[in-house]
C-alpha atoms as a PDB file:
ATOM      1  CA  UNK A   1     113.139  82.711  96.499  1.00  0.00           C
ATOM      2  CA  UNK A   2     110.986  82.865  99.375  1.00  0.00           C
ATOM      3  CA  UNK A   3     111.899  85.738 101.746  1.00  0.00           C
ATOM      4  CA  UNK A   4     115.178  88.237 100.607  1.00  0.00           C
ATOM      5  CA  UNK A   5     116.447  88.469 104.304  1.00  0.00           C
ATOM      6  CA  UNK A   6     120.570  88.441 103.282  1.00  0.00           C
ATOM      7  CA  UNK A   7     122.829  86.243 100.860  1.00  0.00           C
ATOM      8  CA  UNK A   8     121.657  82.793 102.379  1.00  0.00           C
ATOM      9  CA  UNK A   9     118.394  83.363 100.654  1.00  0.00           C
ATOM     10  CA  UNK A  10     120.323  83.755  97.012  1.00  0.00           C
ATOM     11  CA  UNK A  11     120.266  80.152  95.288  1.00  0.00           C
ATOM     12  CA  UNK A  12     122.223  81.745  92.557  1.00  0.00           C
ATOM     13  CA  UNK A  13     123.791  85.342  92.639  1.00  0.00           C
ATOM     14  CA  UNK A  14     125.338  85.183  89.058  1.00  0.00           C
ATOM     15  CA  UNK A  15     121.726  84.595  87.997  1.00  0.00           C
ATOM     16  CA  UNK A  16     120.080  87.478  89.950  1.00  0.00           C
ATOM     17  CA  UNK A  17     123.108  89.858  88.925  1.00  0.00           C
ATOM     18  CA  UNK A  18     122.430  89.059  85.073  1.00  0.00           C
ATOM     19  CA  UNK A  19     118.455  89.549  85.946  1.00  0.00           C
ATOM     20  CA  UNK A  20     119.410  92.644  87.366  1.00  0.00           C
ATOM     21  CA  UNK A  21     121.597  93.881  84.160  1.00  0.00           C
ATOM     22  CA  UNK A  22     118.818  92.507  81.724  1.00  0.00           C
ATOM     23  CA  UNK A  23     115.991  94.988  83.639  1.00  0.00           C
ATOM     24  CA  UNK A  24     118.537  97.877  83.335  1.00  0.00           C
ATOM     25  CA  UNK A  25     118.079  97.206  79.531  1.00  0.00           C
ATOM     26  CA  UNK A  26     114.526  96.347  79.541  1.00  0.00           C
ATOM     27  CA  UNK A  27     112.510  98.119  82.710  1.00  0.00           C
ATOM     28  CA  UNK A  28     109.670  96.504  81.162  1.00  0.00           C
ATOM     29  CA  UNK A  29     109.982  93.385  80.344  1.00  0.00           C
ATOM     30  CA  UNK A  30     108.198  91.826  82.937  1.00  0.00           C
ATOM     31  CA  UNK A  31     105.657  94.348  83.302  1.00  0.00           C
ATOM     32  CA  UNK A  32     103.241  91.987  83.451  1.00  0.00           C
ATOM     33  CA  UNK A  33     104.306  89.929  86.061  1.00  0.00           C
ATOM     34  CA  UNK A  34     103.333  91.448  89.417  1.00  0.00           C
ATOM     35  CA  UNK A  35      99.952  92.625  87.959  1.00  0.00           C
ATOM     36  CA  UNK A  36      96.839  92.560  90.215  1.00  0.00           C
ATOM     37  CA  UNK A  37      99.523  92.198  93.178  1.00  0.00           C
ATOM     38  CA  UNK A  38     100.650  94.342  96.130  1.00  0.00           C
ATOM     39  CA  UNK A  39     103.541  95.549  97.600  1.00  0.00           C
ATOM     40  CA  UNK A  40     103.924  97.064 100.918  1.00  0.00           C
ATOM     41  CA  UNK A  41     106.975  98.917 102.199  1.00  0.00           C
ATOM     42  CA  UNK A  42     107.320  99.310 105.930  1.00  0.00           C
ATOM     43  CA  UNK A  43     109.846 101.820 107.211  1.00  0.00           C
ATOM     44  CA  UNK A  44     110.910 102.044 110.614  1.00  0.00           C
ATOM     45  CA  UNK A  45     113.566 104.745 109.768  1.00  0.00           C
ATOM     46  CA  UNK A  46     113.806 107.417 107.342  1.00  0.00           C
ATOM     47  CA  UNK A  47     114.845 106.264 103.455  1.00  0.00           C
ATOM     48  CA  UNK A  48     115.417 108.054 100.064  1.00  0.00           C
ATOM     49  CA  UNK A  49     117.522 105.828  97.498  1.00  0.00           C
ATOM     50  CA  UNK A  50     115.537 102.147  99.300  1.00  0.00           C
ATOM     51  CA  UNK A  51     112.257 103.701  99.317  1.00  0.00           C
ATOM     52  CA  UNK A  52     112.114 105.491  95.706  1.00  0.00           C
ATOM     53  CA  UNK A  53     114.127 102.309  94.116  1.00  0.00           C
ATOM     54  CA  UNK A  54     112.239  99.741  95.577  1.00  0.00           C
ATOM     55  CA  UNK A  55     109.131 101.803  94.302  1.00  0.00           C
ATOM     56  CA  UNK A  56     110.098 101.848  90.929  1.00  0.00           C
ATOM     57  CA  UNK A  57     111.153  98.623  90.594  1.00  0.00           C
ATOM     58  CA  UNK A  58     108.095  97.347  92.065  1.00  0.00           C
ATOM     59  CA  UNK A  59     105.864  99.499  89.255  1.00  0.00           C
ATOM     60  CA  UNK A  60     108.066  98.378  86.459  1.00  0.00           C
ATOM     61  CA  UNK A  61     107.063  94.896  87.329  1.00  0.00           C
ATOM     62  CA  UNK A  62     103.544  95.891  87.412  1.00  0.00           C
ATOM     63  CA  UNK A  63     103.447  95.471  91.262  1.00  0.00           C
ATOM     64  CA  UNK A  64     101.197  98.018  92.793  1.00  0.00           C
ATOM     65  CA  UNK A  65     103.542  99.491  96.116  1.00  0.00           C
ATOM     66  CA  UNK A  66     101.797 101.484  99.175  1.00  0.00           C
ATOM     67  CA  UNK A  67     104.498 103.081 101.641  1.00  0.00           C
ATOM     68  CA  UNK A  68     104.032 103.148 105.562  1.00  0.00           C
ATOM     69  CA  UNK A  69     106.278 105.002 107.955  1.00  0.00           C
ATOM     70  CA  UNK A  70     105.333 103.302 111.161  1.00  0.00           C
ATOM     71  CA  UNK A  71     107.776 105.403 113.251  1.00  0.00           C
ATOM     72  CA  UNK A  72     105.315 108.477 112.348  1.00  0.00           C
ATOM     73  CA  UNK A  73     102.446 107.402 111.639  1.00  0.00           C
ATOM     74  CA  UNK A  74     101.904 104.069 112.883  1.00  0.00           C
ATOM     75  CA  UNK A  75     101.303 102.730 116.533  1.00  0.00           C
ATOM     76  CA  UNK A  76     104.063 101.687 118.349  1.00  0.00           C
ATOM     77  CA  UNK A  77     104.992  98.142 117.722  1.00  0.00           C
ATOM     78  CA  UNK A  78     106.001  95.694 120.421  1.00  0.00           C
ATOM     79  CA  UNK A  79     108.302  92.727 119.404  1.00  0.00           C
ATOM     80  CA  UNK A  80     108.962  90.374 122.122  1.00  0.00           C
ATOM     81  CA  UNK A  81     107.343  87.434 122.931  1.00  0.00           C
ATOM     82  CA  UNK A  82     105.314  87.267 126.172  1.00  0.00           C
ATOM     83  CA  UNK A  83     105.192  91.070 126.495  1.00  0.00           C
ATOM     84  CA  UNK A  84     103.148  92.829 129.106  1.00  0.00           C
ATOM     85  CA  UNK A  85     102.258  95.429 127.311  1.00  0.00           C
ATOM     86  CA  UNK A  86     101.939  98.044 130.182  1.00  0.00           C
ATOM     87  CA  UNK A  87     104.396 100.868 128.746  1.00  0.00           C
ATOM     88  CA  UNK A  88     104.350 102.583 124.909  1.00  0.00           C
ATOM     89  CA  UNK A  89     104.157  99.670 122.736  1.00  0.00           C
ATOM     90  CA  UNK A  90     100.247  99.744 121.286  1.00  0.00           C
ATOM     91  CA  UNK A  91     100.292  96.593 119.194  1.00  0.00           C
ATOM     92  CA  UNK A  92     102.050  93.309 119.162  1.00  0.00           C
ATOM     93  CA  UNK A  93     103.556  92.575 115.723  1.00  0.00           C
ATOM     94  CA  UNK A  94     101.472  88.828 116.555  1.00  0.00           C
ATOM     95  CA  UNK A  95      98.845  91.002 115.686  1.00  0.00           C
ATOM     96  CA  UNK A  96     100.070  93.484 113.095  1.00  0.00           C
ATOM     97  CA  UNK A  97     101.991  91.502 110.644  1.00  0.00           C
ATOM     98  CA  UNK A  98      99.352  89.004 109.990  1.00  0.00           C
ATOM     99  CA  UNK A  99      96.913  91.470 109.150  1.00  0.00           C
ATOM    100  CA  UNK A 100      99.439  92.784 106.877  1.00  0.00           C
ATOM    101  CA  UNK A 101      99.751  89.430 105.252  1.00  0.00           C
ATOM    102  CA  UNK A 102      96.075  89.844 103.661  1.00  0.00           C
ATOM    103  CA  UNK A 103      96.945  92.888 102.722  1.00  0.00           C
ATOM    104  CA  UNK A 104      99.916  92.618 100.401  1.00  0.00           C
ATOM    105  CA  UNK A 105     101.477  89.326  98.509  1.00  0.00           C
ATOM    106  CA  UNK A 106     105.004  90.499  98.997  1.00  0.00           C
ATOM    107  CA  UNK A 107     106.342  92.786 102.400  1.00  0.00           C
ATOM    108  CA  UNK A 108     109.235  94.931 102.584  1.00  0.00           C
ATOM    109  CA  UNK A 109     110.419  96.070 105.781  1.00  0.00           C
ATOM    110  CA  UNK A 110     113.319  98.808 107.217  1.00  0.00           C
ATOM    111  CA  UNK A 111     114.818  98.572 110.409  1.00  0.00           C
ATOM    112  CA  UNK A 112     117.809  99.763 112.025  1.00  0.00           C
ATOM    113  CA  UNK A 113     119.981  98.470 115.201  1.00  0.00           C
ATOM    114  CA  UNK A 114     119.395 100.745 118.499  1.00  0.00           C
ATOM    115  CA  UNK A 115     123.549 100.295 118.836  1.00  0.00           C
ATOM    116  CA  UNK A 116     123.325 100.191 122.635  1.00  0.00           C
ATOM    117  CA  UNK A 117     122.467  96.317 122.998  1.00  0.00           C
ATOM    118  CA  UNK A 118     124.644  93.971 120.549  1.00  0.00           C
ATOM    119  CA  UNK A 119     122.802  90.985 121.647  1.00  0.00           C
ATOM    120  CA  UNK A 120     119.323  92.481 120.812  1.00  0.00           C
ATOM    121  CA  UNK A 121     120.374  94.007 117.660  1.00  0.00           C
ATOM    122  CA  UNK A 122     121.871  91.346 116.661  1.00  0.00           C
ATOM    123  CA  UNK A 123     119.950  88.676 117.213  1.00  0.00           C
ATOM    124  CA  UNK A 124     117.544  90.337 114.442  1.00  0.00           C
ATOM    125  CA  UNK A 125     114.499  89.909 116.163  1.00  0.00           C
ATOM    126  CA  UNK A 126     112.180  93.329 114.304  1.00  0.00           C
ATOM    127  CA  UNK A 127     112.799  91.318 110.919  1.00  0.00           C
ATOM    128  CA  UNK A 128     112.397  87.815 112.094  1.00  0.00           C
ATOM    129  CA  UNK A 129     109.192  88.338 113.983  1.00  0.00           C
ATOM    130  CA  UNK A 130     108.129  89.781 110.375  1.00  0.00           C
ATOM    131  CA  UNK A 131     108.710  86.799 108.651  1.00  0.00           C
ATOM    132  CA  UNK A 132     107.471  84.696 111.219  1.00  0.00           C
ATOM    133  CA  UNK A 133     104.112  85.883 111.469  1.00  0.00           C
ATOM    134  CA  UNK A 134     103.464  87.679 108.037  1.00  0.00           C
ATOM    135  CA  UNK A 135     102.952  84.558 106.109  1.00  0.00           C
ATOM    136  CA  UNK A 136     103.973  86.411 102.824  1.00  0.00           C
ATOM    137  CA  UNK A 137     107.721  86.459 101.364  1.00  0.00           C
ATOM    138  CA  UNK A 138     109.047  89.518 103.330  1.00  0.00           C
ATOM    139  CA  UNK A 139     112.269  91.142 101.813  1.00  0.00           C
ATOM    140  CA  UNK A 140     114.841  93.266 104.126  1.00  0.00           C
ATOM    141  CA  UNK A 141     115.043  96.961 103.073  1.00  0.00           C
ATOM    142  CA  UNK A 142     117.349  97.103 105.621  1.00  0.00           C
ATOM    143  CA  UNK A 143     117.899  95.480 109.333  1.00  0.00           C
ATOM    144  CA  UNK A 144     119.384  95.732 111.897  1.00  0.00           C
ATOM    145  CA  UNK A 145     122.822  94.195 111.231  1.00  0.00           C
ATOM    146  CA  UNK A 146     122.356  93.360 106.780  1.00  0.00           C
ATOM    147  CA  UNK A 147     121.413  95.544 104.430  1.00  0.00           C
ATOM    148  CA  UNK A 148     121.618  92.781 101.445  1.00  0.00           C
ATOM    149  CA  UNK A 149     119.525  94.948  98.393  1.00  0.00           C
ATOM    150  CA  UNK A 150     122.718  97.236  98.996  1.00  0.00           C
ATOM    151  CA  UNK A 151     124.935  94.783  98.913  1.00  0.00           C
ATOM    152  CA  UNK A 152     123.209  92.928  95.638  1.00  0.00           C
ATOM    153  CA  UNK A 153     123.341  96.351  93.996  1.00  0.00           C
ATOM    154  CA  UNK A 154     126.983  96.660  95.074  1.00  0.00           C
ATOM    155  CA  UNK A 155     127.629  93.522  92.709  1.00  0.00           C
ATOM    156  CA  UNK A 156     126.374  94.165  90.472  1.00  0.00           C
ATOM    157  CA  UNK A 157     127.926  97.728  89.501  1.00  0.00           C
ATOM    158  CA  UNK A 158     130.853  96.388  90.128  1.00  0.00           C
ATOM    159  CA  UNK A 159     130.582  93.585  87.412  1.00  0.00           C
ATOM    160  CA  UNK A 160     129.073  95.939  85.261  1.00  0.00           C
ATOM    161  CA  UNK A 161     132.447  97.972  85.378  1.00  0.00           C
ATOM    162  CA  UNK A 162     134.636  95.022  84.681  1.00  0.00           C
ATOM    163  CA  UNK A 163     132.589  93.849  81.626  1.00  0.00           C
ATOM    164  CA  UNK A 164     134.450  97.617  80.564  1.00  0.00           C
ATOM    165  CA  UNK A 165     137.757  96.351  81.864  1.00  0.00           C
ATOM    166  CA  UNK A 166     138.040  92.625  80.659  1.00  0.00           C
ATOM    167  CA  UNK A 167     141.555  92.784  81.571  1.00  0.00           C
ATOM    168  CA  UNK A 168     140.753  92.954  85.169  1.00  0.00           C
ATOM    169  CA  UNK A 169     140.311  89.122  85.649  1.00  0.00           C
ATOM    170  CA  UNK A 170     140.265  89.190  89.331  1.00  0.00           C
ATOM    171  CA  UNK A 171     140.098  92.608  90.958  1.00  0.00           C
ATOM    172  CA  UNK A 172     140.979  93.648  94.051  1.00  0.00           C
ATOM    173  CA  UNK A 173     138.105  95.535  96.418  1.00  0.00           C
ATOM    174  CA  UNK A 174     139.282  97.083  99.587  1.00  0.00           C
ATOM    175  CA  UNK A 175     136.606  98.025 101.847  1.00  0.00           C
ATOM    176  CA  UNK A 176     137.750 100.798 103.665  1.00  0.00           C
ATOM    177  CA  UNK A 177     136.415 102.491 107.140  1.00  0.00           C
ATOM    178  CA  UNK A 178     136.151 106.403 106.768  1.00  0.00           C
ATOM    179  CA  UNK A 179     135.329 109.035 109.630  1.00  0.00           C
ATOM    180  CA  UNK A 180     131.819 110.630 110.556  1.00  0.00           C
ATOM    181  CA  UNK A 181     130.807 112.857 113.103  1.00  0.00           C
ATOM    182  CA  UNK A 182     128.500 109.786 115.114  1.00  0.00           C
ATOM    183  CA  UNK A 183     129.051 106.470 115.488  1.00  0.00           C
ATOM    184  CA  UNK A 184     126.925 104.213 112.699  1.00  0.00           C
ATOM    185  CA  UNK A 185     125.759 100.649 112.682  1.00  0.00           C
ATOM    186  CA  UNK A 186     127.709  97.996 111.145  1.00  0.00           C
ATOM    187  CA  UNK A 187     125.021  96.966 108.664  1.00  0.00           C
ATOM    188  CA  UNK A 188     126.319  98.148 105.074  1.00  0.00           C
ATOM    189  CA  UNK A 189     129.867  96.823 105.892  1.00  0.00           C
ATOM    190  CA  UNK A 190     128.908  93.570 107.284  1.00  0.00           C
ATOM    191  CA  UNK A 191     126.716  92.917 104.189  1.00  0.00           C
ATOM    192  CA  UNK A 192     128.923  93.834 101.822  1.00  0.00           C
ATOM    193  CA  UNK A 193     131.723  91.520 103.174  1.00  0.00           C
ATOM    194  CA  UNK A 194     129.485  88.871 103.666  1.00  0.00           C
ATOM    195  CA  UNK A 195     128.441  89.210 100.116  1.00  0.00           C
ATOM    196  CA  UNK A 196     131.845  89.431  98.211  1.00  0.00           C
ATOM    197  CA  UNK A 197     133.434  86.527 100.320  1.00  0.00           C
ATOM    198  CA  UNK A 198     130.084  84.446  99.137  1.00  0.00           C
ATOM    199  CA  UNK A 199     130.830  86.045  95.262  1.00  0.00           C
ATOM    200  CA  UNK A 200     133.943  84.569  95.718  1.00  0.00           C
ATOM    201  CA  UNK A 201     135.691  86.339  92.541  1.00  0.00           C
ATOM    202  CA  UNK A 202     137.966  88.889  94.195  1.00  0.00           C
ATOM    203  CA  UNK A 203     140.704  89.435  95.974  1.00  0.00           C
ATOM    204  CA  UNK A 204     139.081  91.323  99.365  1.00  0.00           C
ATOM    205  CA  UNK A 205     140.548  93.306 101.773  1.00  0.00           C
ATOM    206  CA  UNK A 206     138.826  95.225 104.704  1.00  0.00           C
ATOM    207  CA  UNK A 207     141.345  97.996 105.997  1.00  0.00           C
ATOM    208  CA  UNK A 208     140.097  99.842 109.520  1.00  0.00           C
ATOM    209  CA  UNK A 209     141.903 101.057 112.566  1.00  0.00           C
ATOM    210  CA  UNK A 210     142.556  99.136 115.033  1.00  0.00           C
ATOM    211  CA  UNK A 211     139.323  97.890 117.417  1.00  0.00           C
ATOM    212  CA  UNK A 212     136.846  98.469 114.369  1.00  0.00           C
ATOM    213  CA  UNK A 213     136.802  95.064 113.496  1.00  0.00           C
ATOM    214  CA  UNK A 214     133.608  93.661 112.652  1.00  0.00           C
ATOM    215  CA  UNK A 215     131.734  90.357 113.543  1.00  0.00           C
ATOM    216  CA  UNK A 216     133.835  87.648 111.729  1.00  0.00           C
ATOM    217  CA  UNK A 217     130.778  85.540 110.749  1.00  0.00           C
ATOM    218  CA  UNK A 218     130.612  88.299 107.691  1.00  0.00           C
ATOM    219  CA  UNK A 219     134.476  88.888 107.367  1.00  0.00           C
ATOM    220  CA  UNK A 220     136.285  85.552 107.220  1.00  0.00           C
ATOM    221  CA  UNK A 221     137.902  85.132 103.846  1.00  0.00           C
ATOM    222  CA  UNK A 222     138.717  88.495 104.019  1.00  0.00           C
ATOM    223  CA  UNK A 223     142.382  90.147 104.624  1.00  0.00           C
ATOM    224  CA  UNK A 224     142.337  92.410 107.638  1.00  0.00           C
ATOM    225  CA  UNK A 225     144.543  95.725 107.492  1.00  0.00           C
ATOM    226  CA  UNK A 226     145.029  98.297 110.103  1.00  0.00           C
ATOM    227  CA  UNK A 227     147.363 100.497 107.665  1.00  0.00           C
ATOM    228  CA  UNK A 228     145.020 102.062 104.535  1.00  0.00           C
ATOM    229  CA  UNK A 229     148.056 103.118 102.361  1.00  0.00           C
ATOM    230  CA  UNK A 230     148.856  99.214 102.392  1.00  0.00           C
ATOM    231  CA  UNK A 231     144.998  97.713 101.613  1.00  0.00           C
ATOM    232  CA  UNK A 232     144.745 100.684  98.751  1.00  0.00           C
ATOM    233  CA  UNK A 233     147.747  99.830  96.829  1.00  0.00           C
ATOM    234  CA  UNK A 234     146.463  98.487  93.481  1.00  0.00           C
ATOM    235  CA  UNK A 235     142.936  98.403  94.285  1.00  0.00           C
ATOM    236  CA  UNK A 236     140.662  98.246  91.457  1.00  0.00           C
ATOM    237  CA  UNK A 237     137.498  99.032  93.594  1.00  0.00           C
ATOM    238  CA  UNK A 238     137.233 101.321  97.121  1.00  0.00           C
ATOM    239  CA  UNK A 239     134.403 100.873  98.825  1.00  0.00           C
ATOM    240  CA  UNK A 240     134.279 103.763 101.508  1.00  0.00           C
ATOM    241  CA  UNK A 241     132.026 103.538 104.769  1.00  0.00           C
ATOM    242  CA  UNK A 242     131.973 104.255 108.519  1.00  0.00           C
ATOM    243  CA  UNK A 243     130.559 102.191 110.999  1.00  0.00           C
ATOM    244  CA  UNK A 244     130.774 102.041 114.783  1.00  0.00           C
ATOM    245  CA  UNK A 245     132.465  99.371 117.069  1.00  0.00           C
ATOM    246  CA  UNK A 246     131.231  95.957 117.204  1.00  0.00           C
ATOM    247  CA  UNK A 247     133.331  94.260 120.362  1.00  0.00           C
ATOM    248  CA  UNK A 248     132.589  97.579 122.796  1.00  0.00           C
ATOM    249  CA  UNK A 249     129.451  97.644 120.735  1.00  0.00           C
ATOM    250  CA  UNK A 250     128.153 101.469 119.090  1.00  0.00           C
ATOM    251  CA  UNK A 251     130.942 103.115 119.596  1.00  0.00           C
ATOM    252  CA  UNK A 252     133.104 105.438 117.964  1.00  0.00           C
ATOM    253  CA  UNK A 253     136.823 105.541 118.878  1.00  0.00           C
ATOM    254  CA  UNK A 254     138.435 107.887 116.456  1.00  0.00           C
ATOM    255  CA  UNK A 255     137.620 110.806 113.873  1.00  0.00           C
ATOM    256  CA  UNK A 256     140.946 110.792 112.389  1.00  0.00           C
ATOM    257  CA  UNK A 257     140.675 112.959 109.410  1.00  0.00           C
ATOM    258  CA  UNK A 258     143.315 110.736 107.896  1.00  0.00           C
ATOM    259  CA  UNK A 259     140.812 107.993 107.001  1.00  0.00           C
ATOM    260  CA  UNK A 260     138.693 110.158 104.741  1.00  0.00           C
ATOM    261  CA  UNK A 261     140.133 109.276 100.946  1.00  0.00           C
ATOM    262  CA  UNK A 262     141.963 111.960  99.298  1.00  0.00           C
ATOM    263  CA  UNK A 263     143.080 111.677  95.313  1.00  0.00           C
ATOM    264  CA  UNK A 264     146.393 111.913  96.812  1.00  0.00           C
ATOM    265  CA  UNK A 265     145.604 107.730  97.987  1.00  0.00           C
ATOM    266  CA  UNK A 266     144.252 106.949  94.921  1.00  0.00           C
ATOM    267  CA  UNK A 267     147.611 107.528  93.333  1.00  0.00           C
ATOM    268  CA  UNK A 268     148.344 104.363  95.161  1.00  0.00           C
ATOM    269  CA  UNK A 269     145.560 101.825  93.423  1.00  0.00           C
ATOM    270  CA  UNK A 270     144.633 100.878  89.859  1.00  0.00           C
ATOM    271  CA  UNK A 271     142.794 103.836  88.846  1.00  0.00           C
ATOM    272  CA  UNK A 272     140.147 102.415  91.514  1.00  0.00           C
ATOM    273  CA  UNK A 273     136.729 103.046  91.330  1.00  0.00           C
ATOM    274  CA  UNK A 274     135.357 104.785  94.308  1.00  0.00           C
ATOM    275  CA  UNK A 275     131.789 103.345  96.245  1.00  0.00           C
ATOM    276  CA  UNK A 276     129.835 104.696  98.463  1.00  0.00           C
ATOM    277  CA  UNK A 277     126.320 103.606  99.403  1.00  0.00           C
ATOM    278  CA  UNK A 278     125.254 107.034 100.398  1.00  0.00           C
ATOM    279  CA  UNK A 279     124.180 109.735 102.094  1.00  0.00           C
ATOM    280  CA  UNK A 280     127.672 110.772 102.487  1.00  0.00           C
ATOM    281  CA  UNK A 281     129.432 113.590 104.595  1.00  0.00           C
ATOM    282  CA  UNK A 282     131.193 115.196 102.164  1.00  0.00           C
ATOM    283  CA  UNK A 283     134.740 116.176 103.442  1.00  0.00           C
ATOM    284  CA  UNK A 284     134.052 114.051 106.841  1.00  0.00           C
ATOM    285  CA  UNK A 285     133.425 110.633 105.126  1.00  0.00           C
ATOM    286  CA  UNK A 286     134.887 111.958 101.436  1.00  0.00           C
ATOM    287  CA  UNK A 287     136.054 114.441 100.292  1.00  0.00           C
ATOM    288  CA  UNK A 288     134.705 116.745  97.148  1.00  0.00           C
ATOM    289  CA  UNK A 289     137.181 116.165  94.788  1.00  0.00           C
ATOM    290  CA  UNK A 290     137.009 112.342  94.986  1.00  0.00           C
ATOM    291  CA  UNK A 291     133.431 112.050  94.888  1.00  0.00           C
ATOM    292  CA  UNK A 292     133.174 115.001  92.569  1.00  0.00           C
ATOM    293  CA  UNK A 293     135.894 112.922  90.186  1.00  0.00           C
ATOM    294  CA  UNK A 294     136.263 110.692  87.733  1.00  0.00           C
ATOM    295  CA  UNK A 295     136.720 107.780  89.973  1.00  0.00           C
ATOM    296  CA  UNK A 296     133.865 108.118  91.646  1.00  0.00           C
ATOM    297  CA  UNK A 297     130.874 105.574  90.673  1.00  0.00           C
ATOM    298  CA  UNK A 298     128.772 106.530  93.151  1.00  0.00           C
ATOM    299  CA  UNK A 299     125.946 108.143  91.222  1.00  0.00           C
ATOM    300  CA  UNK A 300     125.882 104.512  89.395  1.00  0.00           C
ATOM    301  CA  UNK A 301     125.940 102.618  91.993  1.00  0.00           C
ATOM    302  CA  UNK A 302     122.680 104.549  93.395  1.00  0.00           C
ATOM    303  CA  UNK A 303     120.680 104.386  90.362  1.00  0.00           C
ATOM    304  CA  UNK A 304     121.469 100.533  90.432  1.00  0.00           C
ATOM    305  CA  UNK A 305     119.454 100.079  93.798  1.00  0.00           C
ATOM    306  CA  UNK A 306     116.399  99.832  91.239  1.00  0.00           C
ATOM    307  CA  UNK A 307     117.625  97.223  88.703  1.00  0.00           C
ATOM    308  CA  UNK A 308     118.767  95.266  92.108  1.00  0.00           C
ATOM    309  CA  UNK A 309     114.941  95.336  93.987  1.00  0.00           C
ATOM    310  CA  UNK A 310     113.781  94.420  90.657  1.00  0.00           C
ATOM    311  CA  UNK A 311     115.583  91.558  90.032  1.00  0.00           C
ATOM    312  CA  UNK A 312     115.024  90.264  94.094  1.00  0.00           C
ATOM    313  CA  UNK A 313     111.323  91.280  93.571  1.00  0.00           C
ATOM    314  CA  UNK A 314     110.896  89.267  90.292  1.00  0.00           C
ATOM    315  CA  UNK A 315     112.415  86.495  91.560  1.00  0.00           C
ATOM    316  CA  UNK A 316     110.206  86.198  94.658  1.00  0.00           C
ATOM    317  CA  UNK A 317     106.824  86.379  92.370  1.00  0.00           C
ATOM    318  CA  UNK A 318     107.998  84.154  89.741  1.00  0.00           C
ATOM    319  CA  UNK A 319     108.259  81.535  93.146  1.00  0.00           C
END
């Protein structure tokens, strides 16, 4: 594996998913392998669960990882090709990123979309310029339309529940829009669809109201509901997240309280597990009582994030 950028850069997911679960046994069995190497983790925007996991995973591979917050304590950084660099920007990424590349063997680098221009956010260009001028394997902690570690980690704790439920053969995993109190980028949801269509071994449904669909490059093979009662009913995985409007791009429509997932809904699936990627409004996004209950995986799935990095980060130095 050469850069981790999203799901096109996975040669084979059932063998980084088996990685993954072999590290969450073993931390240390390759403890060895990043040794005398460096890591460095660029964030653009704040991080908790990406920044500690990808941390950790990086030490228990023997990687040595140096954090950088360039939106505080960095100069500004100006992206475009050709730029006249008359206004804020101090330095051109031309300049930045291959400095960077003698620095470190491996860069990791956190974005996020503006969610006022859908053709600049999506075109990807913060990331790309990375990789294009780094000249080191660069892996996504985040951009500005994927966010594929989540995704990876998403996965995998949801095979690691159904090697509890054997019976489950093909479950069903309804990605479901919830409210929030601003409009938020499409990232986590177009990853995760992108990445369970490629997984290929469910039954997938994304439920939303209506004019909250997303791009359909990530959600073809997908079913498409615009009633939530309907895409729960015997769900063996929820996966609950907002995000903002892609056609009439950033926005946000509705805060119907009726979205957020109540136990009462849950009645309707197959004891479903409940996901969330967090941070999570509680009681906007979900309520206590789910996330406080038995259903509720979410603590897993967070503590997962490092057996995922770990996995993508081994599999980059072993290349």
């Amino acid at each position: 594996m050469k850069n981790f950028i999203s799901i096109a850069d996975v040669t084979n997911l059932d063998h980084l998913i088996q990685q993954a679960l072999r590290y969450k046994k073993n931390p240390f069995e390759d403890k060895l392998l990043g040794q005398g190497k460096k890591i460095g983790l660029l964030f653009l925007n704040p991080s908790l669960r990406t920044r500690f996991s990808t941390q950790v995973a990086a030490l228990n591979l023997g990687l040595e990882p140096l954090v950088f917050n360039v939106d505080k304590e960095g100069w500004a950084l100006e992206f475009e090709e050709d730029a006249i660099m008359s206004g804020n920007s101090v330095e051109h990424i031309k300049d930045a990123a291959p400095v960077l590349g003698k620095y470190f063997d491996i860069l990791c680098i956190r974005t996020f979309p503006s969610l006022k221009n859908r053709e600049d956010d999506y075109s990807e260009l913060y990331i790309s310029q990375f990789v294009k001028y780094a000249g080191i394997p660069v892996v996504s902690l985040e951009s500005a339309t994927l966010h594929p570690l989540q995704s990876l980690t998403d996965i995998l704790t949801i095979t690691e529940c159904l090697h509890s439920t054997p019976e489950i053969k093909k479950p069903k995993i309804v990605l479901t829009w919830a409210p929030h109190v601003k409009p938020l980028p499409q990232c986590v949801a177009n990853s995760f669809a992108q990445w369970i269509n490629a997984w290929g071994k469910a039954e997938f449904v994304i439920t939303h109201p209506e004019d909250y669909d997303l791009d359909q490059r990530f959600t073809k093979g997908a079913h498409i509901l615009h009633n939530q009662d309907a895409a729960l009913k015997n769900a063996d995985f929820v996966y609950v997240k907002n995000w903002s409007t892609y056609q009439d791009y950033g926005k946000m429509y509705t805060n119907d309280p009726e979205w957020m997932l109540s136990n009462e809904q849950l009645k309707l699936t197959n004891n479903a597990k409940v996901m969330h990627c967090l941070p999570v409004r509680r009681n906007v996004e979900l309520s206590d009582e789910v996330l406080d209950g038995p259903q509720s995986i979410v603590t897993t799935q967070a503590g997962n994030r490092v057996w995922a990095a770990q996995s993508v980060l081994s599999e980059i130095l072993k290349s």
